[in-house]
Protein backbone atom coordinates (compact mmCIF):
# COMPACT_ATOMS: atom_id res chain seq x y z
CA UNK A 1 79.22 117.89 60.27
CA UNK A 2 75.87 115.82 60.36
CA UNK A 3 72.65 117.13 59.83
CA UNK A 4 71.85 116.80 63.96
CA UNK A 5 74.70 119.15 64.50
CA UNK A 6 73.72 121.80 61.53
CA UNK A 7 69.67 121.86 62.32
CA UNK A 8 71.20 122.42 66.26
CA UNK A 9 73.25 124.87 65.32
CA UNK A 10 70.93 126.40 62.72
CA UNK A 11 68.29 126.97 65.71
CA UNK A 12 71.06 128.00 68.30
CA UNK A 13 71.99 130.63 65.42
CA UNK A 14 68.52 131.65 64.69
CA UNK A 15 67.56 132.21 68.92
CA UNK A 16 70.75 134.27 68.93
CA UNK A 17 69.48 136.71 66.17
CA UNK A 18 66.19 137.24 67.74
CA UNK A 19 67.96 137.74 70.83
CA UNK A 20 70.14 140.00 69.92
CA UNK A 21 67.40 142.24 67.97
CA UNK A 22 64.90 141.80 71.05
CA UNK A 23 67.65 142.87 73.12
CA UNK A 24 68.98 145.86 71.68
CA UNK A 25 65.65 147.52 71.74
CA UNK A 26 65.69 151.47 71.47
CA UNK A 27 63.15 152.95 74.59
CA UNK A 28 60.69 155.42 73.17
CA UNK A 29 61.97 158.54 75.21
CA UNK A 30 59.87 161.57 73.84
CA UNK A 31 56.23 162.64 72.17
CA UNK A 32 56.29 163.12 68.47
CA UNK A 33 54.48 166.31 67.53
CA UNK A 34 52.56 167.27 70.61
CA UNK A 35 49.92 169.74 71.05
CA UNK A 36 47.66 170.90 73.51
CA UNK A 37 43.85 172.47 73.25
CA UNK A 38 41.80 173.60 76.24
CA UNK A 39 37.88 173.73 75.85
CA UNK A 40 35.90 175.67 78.63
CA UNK A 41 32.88 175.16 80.30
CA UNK A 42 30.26 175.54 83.07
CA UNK A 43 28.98 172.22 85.05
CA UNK A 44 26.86 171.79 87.91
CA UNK A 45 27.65 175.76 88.50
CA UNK A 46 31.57 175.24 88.08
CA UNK A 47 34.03 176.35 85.63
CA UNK A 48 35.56 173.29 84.22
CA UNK A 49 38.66 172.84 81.55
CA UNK A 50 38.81 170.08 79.68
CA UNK A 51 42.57 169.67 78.52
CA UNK A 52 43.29 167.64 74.95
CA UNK A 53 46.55 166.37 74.50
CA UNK A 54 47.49 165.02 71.36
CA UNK A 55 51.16 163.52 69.95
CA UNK A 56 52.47 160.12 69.03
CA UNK A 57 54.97 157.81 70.35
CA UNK A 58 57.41 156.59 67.92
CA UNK A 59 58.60 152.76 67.63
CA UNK A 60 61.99 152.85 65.55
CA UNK A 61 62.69 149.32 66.08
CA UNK A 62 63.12 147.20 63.21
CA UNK A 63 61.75 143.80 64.60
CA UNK A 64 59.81 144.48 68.38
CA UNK A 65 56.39 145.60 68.76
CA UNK A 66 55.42 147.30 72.06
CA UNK A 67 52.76 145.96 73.65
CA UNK A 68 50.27 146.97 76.57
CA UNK A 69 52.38 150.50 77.11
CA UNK A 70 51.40 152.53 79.59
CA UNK A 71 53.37 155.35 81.17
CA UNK A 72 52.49 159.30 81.91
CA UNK A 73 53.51 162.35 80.07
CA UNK A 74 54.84 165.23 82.26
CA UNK A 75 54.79 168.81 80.90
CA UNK A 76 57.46 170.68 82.14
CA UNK A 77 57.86 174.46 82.51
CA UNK A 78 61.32 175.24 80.91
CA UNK A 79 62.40 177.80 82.95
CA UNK A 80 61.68 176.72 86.82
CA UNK A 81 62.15 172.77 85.29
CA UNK A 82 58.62 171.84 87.60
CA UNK A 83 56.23 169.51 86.10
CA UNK A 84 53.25 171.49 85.12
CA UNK A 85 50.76 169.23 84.00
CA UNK A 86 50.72 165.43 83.85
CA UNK A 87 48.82 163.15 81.05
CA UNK A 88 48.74 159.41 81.35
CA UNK A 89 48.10 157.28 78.83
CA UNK A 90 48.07 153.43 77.59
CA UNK A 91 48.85 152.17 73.99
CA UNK A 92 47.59 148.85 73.36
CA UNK A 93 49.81 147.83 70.27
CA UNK A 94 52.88 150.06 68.40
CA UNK A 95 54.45 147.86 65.25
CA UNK A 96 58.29 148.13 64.44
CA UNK A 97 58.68 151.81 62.53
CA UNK A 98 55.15 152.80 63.82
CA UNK A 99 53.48 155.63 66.05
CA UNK A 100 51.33 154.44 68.45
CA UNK A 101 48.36 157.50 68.23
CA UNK A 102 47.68 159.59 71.67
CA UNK A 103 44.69 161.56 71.66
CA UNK A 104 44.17 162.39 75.38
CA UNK A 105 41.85 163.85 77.53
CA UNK A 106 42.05 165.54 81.05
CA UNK A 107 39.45 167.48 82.76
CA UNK A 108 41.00 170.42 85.40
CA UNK A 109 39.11 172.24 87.66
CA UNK A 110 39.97 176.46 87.69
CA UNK A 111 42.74 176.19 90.32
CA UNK A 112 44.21 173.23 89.07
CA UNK A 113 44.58 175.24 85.20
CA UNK A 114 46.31 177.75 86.46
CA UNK A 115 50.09 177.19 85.61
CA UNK A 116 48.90 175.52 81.93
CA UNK A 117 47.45 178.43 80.78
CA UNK A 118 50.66 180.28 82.36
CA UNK A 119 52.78 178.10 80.36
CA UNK A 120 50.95 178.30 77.03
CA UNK A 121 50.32 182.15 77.47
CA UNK A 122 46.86 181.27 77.30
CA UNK A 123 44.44 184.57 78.30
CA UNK A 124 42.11 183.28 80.86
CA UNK A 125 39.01 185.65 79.81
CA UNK A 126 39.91 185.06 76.55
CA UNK A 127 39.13 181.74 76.70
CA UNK A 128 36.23 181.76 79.18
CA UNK A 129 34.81 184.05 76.44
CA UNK A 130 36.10 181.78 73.51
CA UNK A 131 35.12 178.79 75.20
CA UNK A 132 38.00 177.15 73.21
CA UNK A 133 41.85 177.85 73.01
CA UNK A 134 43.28 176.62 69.15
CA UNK A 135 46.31 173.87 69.39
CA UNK A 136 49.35 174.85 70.89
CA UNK A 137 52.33 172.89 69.87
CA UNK A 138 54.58 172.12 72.42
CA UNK A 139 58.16 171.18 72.27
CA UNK A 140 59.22 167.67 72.87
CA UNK A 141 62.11 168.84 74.87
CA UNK A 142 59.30 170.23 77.34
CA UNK A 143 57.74 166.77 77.86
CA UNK A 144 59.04 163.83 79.83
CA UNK A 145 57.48 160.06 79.77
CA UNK A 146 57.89 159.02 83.05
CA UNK A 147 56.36 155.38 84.58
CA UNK A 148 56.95 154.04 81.46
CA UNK A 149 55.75 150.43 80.83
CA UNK A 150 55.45 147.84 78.29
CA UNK A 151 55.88 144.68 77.51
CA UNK A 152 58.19 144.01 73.81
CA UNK A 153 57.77 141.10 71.52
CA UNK A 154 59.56 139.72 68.20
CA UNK A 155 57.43 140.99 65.27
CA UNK A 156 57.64 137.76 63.66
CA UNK A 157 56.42 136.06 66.74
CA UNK A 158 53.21 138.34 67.44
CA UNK A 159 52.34 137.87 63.86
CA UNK A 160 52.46 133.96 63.94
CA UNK A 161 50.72 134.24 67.17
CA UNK A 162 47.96 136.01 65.57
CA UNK A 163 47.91 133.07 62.70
């Protein structure tokens, strides 16, 4: 074989291996370690919740970075299987093997809290009271991503585009 046909086939094996990685990419499909904390307060006369969600989403890819996800995180009651509350969110970068960090923040009026504290077997006074709930984990079976968006590219072509 002459070297034309070796560097040709060298490159056709090469595009094949990043394909194939790049195309066998695992979809995150849960929350690592999620929690939940509700702070209270009056504004402008009203009672007002703000809701903090915190977990991670996990990238257990070996060569593809996520980029530019986006997506929402549904919190479903386990016994009726209705979507409680909903969280969305937008990661700007996860790495192969990383957790892209959510810290998130919702704000929910005193109707709208209702089935969350239900769920979470928060006391209402309590917290009014309180002003603060502490973290309640959640379990990741009890969270869906839905709308889930991203764009993925070859680690070792995102880091030689950052070069």
């Amino acid at each position: 074989m002459d070297k034309k046909n070796t560097a040709f086939l060298s490159g056709a094996l090469f595009a094949l291996v990043v394909l194939f990685f790049t195309g066998c990419t695992v979809k995150p499909e849960n929350v690592a370690s999620p929690s939940v904390k509700i702070d209270f307060a009056i504004q402008d006369n009203k009672e007002v919740y703000t809701v903090h969600f915190s977990g991670g989403i996990r990238n257990e890819n070996n060569s593809v970075a996520f980029l530019n996800m986006k997506g929402t995180i549904r919190l479903i009651d386990p016994e009726t299987k209705k979507a409680v509350d909903s969280f969305p969110f937008e990661v700007p970068v996860i790495l192969p093997f990383d957790t892209g960090i959510l810290d998130l923040q919702v704000v929910r009026t005193d109707a709208e809290i209702g089935p969350l504290l239900d769920l979470l077997k928060i006391n209402r006074e309590q917290l009014v009271s309180e002003g603060s709930s502490s973290g309640n984990f959640i379990e990741e079976n009890d969270l869906v991503l839905t709308d889930l968006g991203y764009e993925k590219k070859n680690i070792i072509t995102l880091l030689q585009e950052k070069k």
